[in-house]
Protein backbone atom coordinates (compact mmCIF):
# COMPACT_ATOMS: atom_id res chain seq x y z
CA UNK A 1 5.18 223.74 -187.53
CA UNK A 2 2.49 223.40 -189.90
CA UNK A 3 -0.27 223.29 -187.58
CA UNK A 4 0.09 226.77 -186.99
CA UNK A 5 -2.68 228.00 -189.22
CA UNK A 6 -5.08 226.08 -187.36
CA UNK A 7 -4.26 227.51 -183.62
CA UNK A 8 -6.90 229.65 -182.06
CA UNK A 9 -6.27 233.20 -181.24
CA UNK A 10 -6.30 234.38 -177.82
CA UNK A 11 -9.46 236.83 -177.68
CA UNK A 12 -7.44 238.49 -174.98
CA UNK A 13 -4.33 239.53 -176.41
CA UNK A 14 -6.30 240.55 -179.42
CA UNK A 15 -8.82 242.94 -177.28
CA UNK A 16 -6.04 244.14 -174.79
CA UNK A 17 -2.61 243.40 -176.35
CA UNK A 18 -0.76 241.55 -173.19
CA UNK A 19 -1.10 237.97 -173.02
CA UNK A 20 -3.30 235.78 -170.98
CA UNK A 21 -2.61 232.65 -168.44
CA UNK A 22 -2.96 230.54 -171.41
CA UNK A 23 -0.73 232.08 -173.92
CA UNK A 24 1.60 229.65 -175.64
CA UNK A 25 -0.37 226.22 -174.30
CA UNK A 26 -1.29 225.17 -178.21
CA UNK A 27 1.79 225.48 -179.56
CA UNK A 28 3.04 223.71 -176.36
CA UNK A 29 1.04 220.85 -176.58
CA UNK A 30 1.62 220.89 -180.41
CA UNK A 31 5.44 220.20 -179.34
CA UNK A 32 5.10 217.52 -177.08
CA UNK A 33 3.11 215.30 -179.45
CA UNK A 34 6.31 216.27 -181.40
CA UNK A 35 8.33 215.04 -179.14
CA UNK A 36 9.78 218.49 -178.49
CA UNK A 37 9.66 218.20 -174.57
CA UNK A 38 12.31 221.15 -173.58
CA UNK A 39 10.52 223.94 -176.39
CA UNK A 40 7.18 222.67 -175.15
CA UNK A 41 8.34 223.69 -171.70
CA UNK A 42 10.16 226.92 -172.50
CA UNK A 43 6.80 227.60 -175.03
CA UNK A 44 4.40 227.22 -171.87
CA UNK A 45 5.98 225.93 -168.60
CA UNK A 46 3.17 225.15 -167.11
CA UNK A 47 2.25 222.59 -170.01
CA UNK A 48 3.09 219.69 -168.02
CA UNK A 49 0.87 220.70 -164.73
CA UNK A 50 -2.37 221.37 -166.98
CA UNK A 51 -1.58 217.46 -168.92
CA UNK A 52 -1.69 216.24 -165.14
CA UNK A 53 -4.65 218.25 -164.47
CA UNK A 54 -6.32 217.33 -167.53
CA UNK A 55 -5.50 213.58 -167.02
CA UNK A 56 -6.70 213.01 -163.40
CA UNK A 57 -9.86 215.23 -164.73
CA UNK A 58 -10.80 212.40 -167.53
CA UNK A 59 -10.30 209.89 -164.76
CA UNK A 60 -12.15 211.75 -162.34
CA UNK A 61 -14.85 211.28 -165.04
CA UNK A 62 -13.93 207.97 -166.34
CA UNK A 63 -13.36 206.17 -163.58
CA UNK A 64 -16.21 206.41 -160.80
CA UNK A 65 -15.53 203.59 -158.37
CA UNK A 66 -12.81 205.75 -157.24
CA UNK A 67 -12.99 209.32 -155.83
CA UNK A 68 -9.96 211.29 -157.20
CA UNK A 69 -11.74 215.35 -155.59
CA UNK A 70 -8.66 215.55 -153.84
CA UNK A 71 -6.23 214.93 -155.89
CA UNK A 72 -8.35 216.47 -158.94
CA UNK A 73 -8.11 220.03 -155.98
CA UNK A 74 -4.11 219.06 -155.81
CA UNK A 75 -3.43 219.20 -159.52
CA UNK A 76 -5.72 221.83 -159.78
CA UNK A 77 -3.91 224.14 -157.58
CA UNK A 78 -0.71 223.34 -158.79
CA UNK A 79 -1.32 223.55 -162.16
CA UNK A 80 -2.63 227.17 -161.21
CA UNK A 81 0.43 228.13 -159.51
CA UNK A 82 2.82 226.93 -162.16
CA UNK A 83 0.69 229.09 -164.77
CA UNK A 84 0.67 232.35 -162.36
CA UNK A 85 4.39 231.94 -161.99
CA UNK A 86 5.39 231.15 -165.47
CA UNK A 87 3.12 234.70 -166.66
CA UNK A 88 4.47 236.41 -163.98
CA UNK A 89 8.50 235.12 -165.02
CA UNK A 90 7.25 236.01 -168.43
CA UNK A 91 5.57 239.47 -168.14
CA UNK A 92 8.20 240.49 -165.24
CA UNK A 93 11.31 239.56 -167.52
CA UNK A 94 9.71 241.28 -170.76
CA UNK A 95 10.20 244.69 -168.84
């Protein structure tokens, strides 16, 4: 990857050493403009959740004869649940 020099550093790893929620979601997304679908998955699994999430968010803004709050709250939530249990795989199967 050559975009690697240009990835932000996660302020919380750096300050505390363990990794955050985030952790791995740049060089996730860098892989699925790639093309790379199965490393962008085993990079961050919950990559594909937060591109739903962030989609129905721009239409949520976009788009305002339509009222996508619940379905902005569904993505939402399971875009949160897929992060807590892909850190919790991840920090759980470190040990």
């Amino acid at each position: 990857m050559q975009l690697d020099r240009f990835l932000l550093p996660c302020v919380n790893k750096k300050i505390f050493g363990i990794d955050c929620l985030g952790c791995g979601l740049q060089r996730a997304l860098i892989h699925v403009f790639e093309g790379n679908f199965k490393m962008a998955f085993f990079q961050f699994p919950a990559i594909y959740t937060s591109l739903l999430f962030l989609l129905v968010l721009g239409l949520h803004f976009v788009d305002e004869t339509r009222n996508y709050s619940k379905v902005l709250q569904a993505s939402a939530v399971a875009n949160g649940a897929a992060m807590l249990l892909a850190y919790f795989y991840k920090f759980y199967s470190i040990i």
